[in-house]
C-alpha atoms as a PDB file:
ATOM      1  CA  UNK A   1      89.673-102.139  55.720  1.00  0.00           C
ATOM      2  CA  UNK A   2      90.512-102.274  51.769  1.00  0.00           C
ATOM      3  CA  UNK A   3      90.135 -99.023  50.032  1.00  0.00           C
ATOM      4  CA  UNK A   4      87.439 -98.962  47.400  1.00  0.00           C
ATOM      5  CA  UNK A   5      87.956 -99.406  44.098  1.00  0.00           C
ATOM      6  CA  UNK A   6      86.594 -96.424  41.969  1.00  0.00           C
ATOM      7  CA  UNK A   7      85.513 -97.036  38.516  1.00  0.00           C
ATOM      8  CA  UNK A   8      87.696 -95.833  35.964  1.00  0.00           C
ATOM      9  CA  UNK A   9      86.270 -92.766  33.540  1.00  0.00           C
ATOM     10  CA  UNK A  10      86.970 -94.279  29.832  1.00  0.00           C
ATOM     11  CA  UNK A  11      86.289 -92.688  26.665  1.00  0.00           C
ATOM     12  CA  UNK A  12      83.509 -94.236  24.066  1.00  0.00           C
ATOM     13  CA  UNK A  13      86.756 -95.790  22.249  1.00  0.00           C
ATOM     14  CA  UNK A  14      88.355 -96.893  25.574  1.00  0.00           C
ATOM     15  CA  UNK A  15      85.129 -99.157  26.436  1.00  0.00           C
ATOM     16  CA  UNK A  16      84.650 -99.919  22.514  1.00  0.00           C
ATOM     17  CA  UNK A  17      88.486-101.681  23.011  1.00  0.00           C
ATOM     18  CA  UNK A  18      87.523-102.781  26.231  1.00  0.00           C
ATOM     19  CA  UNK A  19      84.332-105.278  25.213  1.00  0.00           C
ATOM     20  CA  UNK A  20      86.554-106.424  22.334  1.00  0.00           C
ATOM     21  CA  UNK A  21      88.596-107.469  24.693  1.00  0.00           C
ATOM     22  CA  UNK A  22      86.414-108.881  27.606  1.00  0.00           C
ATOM     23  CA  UNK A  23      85.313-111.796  25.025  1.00  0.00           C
ATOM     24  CA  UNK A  24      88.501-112.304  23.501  1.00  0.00           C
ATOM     25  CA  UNK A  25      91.545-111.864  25.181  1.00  0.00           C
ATOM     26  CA  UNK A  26      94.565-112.161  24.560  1.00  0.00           C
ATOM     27  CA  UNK A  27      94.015-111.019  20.974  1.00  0.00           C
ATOM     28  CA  UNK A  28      96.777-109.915  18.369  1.00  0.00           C
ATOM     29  CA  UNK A  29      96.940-106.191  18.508  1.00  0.00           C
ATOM     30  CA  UNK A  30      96.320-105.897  14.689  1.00  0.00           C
ATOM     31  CA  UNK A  31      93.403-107.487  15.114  1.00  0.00           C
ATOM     32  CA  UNK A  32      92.193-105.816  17.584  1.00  0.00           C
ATOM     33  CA  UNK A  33      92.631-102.707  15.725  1.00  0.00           C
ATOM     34  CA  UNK A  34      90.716-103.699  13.192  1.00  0.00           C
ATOM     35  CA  UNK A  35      88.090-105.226  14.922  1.00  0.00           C
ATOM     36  CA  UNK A  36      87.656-101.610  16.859  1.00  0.00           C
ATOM     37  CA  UNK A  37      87.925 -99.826  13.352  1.00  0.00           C
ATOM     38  CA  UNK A  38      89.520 -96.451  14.825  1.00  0.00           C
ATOM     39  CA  UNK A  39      92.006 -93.956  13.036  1.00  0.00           C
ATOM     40  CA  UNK A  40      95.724 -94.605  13.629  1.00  0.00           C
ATOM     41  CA  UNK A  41      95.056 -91.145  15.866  1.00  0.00           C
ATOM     42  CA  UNK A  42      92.423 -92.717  18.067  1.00  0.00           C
ATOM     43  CA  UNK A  43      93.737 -95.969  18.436  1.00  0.00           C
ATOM     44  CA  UNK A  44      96.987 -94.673  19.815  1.00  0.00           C
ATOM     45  CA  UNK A  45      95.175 -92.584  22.646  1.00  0.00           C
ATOM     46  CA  UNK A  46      92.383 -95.588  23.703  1.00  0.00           C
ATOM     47  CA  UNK A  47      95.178 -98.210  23.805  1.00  0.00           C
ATOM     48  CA  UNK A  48      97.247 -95.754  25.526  1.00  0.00           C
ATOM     49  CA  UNK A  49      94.331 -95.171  27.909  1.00  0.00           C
ATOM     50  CA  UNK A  50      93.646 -98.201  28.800  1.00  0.00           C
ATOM     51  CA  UNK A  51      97.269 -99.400  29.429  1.00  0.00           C
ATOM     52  CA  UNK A  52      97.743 -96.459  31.763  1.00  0.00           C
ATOM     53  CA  UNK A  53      94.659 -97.314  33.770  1.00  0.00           C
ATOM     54  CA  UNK A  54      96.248-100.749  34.258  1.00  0.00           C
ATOM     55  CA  UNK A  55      93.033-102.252  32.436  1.00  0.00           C
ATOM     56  CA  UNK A  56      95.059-104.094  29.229  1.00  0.00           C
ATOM     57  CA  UNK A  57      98.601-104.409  28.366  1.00  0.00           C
ATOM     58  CA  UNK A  58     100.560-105.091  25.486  1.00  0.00           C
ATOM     59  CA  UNK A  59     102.226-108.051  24.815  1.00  0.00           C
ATOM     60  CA  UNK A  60     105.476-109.344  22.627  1.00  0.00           C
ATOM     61  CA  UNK A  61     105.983-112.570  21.878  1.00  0.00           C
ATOM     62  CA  UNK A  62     107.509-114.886  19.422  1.00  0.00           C
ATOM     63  CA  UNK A  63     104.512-115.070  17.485  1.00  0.00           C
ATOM     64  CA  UNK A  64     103.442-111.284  17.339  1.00  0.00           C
ATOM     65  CA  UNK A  65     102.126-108.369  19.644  1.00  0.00           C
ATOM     66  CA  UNK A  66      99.524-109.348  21.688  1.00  0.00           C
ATOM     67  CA  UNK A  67      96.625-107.701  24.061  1.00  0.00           C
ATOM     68  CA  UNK A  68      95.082-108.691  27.182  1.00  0.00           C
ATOM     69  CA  UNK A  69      92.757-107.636  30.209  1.00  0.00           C
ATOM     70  CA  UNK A  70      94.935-107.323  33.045  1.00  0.00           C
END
């Protein structure tokens, strides 16, 4: 039998980021900060958060930083 997958507890700002993302991924991370319109503070704990959780990561390529749903 697989184990169940438990939902994962995010933040206001954590699901904010996250529907950003559903409809638009991958999207430049300085976009995506604006978009979300959080502090420099804030955005450094939800993207954090949700790169931690295995939910988005961050992205470098030749053309910029980049983030995606995983």
């Amino acid at each position: 039998m697989k184990p169940e997958k438990k939902a994962v507890a995010m933040s206001e700002e954590e699901k904010a980021v996250f529907n950003i993302l559903k409809s638009n991924t991958p999207i430049p991370l300085n976009e995506l900060k604006t978009q979300s319109g959080l502090s420099n503070k804030k955005w450094d704990k939800t993207i954090k958060g949700l790169t931690k959780n295995n939910l988005a990561a961050v992205n470098k390529t030749d053309d910029g930083l980049f983030v995606e749903l995983i």
